[in-house]
C-alpha atoms as a PDB file:
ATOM      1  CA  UNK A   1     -20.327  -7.549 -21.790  1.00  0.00           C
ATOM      2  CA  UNK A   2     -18.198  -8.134 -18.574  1.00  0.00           C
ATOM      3  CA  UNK A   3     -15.275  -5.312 -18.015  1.00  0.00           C
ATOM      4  CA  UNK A   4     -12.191  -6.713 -17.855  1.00  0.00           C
ATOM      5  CA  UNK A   5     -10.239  -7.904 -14.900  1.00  0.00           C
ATOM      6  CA  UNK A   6      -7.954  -5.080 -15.121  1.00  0.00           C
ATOM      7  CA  UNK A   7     -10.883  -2.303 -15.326  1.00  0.00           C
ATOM      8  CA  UNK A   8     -12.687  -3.555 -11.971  1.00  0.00           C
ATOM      9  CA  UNK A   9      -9.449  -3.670 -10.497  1.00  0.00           C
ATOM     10  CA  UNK A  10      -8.399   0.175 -11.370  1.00  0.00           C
ATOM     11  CA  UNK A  11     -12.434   1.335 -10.808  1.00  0.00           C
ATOM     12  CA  UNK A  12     -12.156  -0.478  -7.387  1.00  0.00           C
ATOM     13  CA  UNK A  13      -8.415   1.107  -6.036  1.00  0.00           C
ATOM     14  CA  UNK A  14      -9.839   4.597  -7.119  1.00  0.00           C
ATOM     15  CA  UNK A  15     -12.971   4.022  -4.936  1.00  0.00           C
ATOM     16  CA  UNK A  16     -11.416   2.961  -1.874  1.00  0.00           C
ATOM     17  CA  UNK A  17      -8.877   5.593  -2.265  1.00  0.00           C
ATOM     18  CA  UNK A  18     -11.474   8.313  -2.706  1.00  0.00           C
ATOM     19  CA  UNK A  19     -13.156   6.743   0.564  1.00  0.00           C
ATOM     20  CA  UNK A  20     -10.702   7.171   2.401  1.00  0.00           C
ATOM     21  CA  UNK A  21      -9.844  10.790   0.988  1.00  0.00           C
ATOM     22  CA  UNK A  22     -13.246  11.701   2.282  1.00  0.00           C
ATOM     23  CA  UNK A  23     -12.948   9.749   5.361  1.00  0.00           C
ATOM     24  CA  UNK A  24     -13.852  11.665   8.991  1.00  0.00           C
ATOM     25  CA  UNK A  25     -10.508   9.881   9.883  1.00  0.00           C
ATOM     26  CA  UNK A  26     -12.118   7.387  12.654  1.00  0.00           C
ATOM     27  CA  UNK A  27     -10.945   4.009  13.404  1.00  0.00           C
ATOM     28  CA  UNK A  28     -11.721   1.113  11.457  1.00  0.00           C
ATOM     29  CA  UNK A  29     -11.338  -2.274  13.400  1.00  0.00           C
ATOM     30  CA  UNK A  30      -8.878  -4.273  11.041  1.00  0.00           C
ATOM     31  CA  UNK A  31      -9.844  -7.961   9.531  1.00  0.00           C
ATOM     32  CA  UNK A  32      -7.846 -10.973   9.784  1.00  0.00           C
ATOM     33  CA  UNK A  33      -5.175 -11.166   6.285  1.00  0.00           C
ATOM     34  CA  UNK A  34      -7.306 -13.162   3.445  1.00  0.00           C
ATOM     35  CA  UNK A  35      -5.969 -16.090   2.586  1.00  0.00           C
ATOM     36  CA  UNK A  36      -3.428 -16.157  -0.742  1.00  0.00           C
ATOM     37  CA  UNK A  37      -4.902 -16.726  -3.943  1.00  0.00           C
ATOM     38  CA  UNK A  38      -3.077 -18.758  -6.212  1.00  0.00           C
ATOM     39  CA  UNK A  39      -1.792 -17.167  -9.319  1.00  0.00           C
ATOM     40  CA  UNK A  40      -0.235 -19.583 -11.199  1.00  0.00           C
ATOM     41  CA  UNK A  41       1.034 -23.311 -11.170  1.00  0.00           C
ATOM     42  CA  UNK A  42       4.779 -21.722 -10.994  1.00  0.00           C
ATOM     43  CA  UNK A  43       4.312 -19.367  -8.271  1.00  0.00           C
ATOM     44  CA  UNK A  44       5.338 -20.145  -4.451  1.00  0.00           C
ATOM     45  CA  UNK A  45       3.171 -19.036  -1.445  1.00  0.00           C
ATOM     46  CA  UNK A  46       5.515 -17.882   1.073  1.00  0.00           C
ATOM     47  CA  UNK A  47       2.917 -15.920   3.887  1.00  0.00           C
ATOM     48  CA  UNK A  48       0.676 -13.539   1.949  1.00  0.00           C
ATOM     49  CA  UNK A  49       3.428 -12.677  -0.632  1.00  0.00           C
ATOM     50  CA  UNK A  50       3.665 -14.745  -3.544  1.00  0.00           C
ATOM     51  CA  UNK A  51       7.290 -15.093  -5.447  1.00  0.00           C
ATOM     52  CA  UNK A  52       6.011 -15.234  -8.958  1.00  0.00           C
ATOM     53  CA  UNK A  53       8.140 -16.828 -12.225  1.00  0.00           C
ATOM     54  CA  UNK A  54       4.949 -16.423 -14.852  1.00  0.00           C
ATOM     55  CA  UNK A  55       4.014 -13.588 -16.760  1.00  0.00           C
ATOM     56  CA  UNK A  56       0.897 -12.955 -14.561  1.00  0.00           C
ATOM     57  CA  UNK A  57       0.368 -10.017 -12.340  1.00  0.00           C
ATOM     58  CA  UNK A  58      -0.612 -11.741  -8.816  1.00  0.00           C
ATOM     59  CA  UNK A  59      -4.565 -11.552  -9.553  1.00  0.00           C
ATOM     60  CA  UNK A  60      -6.897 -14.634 -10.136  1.00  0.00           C
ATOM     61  CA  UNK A  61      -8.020 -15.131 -13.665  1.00  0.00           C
ATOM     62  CA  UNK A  62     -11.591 -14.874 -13.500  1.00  0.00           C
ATOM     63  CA  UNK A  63     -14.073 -12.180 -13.422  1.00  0.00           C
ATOM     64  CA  UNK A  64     -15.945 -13.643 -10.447  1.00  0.00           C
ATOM     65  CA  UNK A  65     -12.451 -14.009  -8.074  1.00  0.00           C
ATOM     66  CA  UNK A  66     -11.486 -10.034  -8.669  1.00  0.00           C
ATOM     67  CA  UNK A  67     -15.104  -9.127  -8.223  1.00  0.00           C
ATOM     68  CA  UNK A  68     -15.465 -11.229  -4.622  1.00  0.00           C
ATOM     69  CA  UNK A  69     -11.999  -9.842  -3.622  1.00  0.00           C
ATOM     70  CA  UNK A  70     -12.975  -6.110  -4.564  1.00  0.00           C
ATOM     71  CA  UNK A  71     -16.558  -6.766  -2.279  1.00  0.00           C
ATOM     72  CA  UNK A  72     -14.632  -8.519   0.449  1.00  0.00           C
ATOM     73  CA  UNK A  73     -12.225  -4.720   0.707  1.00  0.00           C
ATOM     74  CA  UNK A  74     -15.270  -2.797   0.418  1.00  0.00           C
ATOM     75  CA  UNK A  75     -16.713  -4.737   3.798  1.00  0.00           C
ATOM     76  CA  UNK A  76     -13.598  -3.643   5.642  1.00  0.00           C
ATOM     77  CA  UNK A  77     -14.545   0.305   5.914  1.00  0.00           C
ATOM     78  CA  UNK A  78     -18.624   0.489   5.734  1.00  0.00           C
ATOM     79  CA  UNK A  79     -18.862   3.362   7.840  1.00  0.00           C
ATOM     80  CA  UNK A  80     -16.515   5.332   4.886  1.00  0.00           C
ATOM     81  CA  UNK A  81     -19.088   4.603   2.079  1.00  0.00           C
ATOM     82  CA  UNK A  82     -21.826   4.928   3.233  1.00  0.00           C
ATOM     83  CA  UNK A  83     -21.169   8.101   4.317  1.00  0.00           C
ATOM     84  CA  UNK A  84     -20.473   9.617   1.083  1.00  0.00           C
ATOM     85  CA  UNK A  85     -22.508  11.299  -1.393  1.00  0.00           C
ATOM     86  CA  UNK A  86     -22.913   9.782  -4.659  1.00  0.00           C
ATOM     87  CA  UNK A  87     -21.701  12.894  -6.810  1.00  0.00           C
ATOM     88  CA  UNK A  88     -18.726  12.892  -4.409  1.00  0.00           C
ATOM     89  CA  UNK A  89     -18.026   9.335  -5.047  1.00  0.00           C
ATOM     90  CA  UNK A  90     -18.485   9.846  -8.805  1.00  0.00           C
ATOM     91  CA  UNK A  91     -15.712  13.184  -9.309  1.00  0.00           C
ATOM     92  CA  UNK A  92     -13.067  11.427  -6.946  1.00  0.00           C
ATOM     93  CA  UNK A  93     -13.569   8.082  -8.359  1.00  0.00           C
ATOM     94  CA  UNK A  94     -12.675   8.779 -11.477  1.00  0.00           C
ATOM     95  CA  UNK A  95      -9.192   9.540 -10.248  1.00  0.00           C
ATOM     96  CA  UNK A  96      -6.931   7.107 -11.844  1.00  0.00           C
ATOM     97  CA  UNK A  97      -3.553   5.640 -10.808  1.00  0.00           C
ATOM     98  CA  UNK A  98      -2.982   2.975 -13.047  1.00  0.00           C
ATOM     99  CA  UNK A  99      -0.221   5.584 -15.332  1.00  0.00           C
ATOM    100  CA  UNK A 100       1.764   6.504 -12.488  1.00  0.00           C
ATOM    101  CA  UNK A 101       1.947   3.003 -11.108  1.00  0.00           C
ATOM    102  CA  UNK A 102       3.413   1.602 -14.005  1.00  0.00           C
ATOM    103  CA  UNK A 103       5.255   4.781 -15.133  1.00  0.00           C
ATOM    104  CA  UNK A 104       6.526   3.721 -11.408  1.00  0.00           C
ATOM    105  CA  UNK A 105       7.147   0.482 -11.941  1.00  0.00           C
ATOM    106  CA  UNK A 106       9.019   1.077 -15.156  1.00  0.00           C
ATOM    107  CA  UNK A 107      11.435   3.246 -13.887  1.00  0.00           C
ATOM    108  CA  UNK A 108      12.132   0.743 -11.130  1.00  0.00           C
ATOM    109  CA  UNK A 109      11.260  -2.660 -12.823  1.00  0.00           C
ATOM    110  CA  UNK A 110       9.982  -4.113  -9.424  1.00  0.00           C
ATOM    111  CA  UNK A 111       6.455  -4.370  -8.282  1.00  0.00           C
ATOM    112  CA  UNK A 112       4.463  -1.233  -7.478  1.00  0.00           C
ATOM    113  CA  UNK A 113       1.625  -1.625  -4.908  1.00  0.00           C
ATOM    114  CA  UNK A 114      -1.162   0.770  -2.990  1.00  0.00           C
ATOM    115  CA  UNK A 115      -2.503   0.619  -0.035  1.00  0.00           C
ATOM    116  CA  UNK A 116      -3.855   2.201   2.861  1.00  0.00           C
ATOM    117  CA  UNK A 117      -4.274   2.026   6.253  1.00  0.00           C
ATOM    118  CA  UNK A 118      -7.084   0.711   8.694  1.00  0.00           C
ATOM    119  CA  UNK A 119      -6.311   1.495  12.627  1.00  0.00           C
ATOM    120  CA  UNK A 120      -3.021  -0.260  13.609  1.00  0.00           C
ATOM    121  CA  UNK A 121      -2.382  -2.209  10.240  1.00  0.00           C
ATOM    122  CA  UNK A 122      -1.929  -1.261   6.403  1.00  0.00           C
ATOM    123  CA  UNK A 123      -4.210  -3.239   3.586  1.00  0.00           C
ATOM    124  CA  UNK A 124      -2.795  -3.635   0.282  1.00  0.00           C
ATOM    125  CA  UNK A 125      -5.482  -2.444  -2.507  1.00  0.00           C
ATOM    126  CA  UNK A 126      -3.463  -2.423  -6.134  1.00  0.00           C
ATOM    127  CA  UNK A 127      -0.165  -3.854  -7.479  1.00  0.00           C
ATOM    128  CA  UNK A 128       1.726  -3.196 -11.183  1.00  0.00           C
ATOM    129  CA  UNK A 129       3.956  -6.679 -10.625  1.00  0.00           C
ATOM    130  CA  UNK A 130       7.732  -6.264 -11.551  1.00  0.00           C
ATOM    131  CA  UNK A 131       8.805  -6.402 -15.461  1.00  0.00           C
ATOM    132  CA  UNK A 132      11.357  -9.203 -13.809  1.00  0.00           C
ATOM    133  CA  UNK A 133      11.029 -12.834 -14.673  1.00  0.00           C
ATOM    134  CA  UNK A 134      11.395 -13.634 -10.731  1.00  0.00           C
ATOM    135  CA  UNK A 135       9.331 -11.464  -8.900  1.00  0.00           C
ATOM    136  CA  UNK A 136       7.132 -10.584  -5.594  1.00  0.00           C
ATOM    137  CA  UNK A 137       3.674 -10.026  -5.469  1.00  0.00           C
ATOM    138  CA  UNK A 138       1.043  -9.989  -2.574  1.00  0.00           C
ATOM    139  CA  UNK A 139      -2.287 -10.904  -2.861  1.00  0.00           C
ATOM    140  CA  UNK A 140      -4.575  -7.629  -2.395  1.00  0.00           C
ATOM    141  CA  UNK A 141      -6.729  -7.107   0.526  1.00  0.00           C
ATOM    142  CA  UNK A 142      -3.807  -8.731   2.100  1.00  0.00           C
ATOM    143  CA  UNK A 143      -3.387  -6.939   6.095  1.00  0.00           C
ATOM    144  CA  UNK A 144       0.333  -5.988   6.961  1.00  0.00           C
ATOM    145  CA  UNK A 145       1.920  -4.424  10.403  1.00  0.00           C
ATOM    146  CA  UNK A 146       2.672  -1.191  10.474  1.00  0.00           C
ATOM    147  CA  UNK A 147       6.470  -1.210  12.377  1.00  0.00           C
ATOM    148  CA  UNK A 148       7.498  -3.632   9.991  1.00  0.00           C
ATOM    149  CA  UNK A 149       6.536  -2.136   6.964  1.00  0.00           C
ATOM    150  CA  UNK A 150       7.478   1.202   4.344  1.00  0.00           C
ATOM    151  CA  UNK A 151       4.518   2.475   3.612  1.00  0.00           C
ATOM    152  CA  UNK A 152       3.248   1.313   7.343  1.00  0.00           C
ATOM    153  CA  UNK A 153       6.251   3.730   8.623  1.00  0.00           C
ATOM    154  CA  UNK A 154       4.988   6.619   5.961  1.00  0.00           C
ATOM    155  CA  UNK A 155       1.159   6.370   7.603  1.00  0.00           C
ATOM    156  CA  UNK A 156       2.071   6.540  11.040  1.00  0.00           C
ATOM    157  CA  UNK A 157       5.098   9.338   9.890  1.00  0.00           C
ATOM    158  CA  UNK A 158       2.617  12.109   8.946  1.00  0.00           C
ATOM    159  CA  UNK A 159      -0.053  11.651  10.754  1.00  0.00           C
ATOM    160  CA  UNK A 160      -1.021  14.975  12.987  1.00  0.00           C
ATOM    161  CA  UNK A 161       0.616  14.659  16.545  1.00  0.00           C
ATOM    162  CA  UNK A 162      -2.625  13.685  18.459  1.00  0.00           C
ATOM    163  CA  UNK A 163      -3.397  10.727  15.791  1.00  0.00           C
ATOM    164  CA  UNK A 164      -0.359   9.506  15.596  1.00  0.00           C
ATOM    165  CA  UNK A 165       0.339   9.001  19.156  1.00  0.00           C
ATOM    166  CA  UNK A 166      -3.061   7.279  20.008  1.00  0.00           C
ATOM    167  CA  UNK A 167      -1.898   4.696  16.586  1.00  0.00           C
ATOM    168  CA  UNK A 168       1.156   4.033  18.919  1.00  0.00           C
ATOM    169  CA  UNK A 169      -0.530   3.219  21.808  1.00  0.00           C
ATOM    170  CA  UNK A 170      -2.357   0.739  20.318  1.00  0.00           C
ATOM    171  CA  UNK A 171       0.595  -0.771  18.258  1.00  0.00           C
ATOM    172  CA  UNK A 172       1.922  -3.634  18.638  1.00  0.00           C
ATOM    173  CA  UNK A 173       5.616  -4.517  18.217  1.00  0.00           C
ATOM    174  CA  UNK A 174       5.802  -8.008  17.193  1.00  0.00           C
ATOM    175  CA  UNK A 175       9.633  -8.810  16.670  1.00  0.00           C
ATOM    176  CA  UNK A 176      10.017 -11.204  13.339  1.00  0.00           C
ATOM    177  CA  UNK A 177      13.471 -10.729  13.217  1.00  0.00           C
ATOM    178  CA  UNK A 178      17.080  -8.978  14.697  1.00  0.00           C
ATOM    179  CA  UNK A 179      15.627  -6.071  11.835  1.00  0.00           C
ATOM    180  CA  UNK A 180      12.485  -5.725  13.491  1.00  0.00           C
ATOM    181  CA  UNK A 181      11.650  -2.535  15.334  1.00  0.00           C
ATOM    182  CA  UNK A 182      10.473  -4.461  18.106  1.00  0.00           C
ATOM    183  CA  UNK A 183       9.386  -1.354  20.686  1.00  0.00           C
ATOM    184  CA  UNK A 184       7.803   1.907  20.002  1.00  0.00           C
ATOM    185  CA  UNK A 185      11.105   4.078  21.400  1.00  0.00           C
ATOM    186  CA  UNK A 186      12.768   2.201  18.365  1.00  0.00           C
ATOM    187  CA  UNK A 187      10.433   2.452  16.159  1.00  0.00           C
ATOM    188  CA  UNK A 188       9.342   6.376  16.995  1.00  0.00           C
ATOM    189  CA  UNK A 189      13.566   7.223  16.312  1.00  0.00           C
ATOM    190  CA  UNK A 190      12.537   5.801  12.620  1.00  0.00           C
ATOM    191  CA  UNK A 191       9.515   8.413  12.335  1.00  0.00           C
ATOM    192  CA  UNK A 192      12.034  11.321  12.494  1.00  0.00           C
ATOM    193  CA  UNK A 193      14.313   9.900   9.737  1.00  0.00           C
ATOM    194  CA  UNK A 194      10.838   9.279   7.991  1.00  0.00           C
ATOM    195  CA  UNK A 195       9.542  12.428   7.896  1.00  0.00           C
ATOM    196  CA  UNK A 196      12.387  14.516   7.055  1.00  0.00           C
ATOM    197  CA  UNK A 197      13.307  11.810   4.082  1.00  0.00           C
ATOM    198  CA  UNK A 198       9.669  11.936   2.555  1.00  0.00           C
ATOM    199  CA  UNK A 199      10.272   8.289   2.651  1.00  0.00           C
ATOM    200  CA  UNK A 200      10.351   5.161   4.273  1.00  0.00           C
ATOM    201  CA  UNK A 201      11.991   1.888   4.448  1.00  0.00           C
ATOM    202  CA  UNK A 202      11.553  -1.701   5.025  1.00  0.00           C
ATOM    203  CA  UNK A 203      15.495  -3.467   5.315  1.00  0.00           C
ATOM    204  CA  UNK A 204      13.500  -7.069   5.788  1.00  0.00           C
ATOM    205  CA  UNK A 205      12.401  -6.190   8.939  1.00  0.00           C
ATOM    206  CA  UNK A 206       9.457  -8.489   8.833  1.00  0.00           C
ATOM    207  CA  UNK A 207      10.275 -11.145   5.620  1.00  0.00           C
ATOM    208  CA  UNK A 208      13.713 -12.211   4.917  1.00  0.00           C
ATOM    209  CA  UNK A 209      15.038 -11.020   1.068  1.00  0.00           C
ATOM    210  CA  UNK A 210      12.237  -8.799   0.893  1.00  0.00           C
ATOM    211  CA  UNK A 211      13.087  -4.818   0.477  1.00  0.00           C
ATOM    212  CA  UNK A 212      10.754  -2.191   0.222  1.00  0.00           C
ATOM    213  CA  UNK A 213      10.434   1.794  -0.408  1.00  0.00           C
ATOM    214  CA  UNK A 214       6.909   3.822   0.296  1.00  0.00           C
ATOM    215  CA  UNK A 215       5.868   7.540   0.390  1.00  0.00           C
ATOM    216  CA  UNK A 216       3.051   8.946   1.297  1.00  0.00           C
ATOM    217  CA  UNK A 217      -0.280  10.043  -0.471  1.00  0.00           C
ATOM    218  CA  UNK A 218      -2.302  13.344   0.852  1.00  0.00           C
ATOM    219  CA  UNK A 219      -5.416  14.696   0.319  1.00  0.00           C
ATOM    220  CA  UNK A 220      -6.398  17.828  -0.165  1.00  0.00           C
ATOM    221  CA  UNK A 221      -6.185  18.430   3.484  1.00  0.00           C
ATOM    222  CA  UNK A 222      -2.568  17.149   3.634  1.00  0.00           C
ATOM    223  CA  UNK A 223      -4.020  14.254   5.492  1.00  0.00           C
ATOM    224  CA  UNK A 224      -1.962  11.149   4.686  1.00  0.00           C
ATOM    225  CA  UNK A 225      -5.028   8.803   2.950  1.00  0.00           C
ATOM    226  CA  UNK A 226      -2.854   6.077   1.423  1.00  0.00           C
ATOM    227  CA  UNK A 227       0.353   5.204   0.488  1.00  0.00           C
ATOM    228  CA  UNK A 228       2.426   4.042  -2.787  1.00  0.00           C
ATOM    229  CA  UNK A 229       5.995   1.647  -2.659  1.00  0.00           C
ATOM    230  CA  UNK A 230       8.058  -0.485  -4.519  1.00  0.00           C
ATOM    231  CA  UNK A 231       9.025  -3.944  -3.511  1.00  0.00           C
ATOM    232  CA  UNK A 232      11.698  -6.233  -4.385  1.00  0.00           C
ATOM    233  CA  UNK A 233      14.555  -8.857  -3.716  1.00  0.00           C
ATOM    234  CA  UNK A 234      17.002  -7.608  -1.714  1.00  0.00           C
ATOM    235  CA  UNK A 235      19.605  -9.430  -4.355  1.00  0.00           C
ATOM    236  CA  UNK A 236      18.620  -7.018  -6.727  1.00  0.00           C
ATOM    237  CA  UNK A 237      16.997  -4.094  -4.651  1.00  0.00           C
ATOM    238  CA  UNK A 238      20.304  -3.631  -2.403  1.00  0.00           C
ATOM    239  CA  UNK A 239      20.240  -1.018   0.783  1.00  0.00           C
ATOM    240  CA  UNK A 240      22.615   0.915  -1.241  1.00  0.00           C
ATOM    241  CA  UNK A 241      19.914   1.461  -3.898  1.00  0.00           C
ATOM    242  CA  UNK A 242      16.781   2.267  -1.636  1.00  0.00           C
ATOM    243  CA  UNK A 243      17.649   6.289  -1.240  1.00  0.00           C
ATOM    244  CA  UNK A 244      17.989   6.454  -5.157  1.00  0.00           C
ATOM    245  CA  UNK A 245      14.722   4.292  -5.381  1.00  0.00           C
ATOM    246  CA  UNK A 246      13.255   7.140  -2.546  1.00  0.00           C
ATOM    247  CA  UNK A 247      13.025   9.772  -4.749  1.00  0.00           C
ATOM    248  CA  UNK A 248      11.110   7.875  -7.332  1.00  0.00           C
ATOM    249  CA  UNK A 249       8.418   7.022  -5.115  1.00  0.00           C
ATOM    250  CA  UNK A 250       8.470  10.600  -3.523  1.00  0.00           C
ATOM    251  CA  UNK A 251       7.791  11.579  -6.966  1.00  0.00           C
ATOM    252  CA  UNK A 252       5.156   8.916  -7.889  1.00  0.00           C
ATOM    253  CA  UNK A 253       3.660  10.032  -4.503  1.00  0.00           C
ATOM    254  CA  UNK A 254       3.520  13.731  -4.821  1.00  0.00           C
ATOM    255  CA  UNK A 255       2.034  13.175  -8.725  1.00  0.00           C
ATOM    256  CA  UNK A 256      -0.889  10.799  -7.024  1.00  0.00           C
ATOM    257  CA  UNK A 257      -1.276  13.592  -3.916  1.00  0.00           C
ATOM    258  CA  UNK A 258      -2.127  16.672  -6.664  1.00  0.00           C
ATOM    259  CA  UNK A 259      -5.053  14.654  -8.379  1.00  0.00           C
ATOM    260  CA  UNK A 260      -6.873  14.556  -4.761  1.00  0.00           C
ATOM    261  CA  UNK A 261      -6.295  18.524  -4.469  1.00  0.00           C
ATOM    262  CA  UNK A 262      -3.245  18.370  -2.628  1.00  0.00           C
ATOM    263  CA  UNK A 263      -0.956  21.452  -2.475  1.00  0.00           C
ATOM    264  CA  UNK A 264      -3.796  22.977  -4.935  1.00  0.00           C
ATOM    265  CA  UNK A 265      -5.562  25.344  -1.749  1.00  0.00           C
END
């Protein structure tokens, strides 16, 4: 008997996330974004985000579609498998997120996603879509920029000094709209903000309507490995809100950080 959709995609977040908890922190050369999958006859492609009215939760139906996507993610860091022992794979695997997502996601009632990053852009691994009947979602595996982006701000935030400035070297500031922190001196004032919040923001500075609120998740090392935020329409996820939101995420974060050893040493 198959496992279901839902099981392969919780076994497959944990594994990538325990990856790149055990990561040696080198550069992985980022893929071109996949291309949308469609989720539904009501939903509307708009880039790689989807605005969903059905009951689904942004993933293809079928067995074979989550199992392709889940290989395709597992292509984009090689080097961090196979250098991993088994038994090591097998303990931190069997971390799970899925209850803090949705305990997330609850408290919010917009869409709760993972991700992580890969050199100078963020992938999206996991999403718990919004308990709203209108709703965003993005396809995972899907690549996002890093200036533009919460959790993109949260990964750069907290890396150590010497990592962090050889990610903004390589960045590039591509200016989407008059949000967009279009240069690294603007973008660099954010980090400070960042880092003292625990938090960071995205006021549509790369799609228009679209709000978003990510912390960070550390390893045992205090190595930021990944990162979890909350997404939603800025008609009902107003700037006003996003601090309140903040400390929600913080939370979710912090609860997701201890189960990889973090602030247990």
């Amino acid at each position: 008997m198959l496992p279901s959709s839902r099981s392969l995609r919780r076994a497959s977040c944990a594994v990538l996330l325990a990856a790149f908890a055990a990561r040696s922190f080198g550069q992985t050369a980022p893929t071109p974004p996949a291309a949308p999958v469609k989720t539904g006859e009501e939903a509307i492609v708009l880039s790689p985000f989807v605005i969903s009215t059905d009951a689904d939760d942004g993933y293809a139906a079928t067995e074979s579609a989550s199992a392709s996507r889940f290989k395709q993610k597992l292509k984009d860091i090689p080097q961090t498998i196979s250098i991993m022992s088994g038994q090591f794979l097998k303990d931190i695997g069997a971390v799970d997120l899925a209850d803090v997502m949705q305990l997330l996601r609850d408290e919010t009632q917009e869409t709760v996603l993972i991700g992580v990053r890969a050199d100078t852009q963020g992938i999206v691994l996991e999403q718990v879509a919004a308990t709203q009947p209108v709703k965003f979602l993005v396809d995972p595996g899907t690549h996002f920029p890093l200036h533009t982006s919460a959790p993109g701000k949260v990964f750069v935030a907290f890396l150590p000094e010497a990592e962090r400035e050889a990610v903004l070297r390589r960045m590039k500031f591509t200016r989407y709209n008059e949000r967009t922190l279009d240069s690294r001196a603007k973008f660099e004032a954010e980090l400070g903000s960042v880092k003292e919040l625990g938090y960071g923001l995205d006021r549509a500075e790369q799609i228009e309507g679209l709000h978003c609120v990510g912390a960070p998740i550390f390893n045992h090392r205090g190595h930021p490995i990944a990162a979890i935020w909350v997404t939603g329409p800025s008609f009902r996820f107003p700037a006003s809100d996003l601090p309140r939101i903040g400390v929600k995420v913080v939370a979710a974060a912090e609860r997701i950080s201890r189960r990889f050893g973090y602030n247990l040493l």
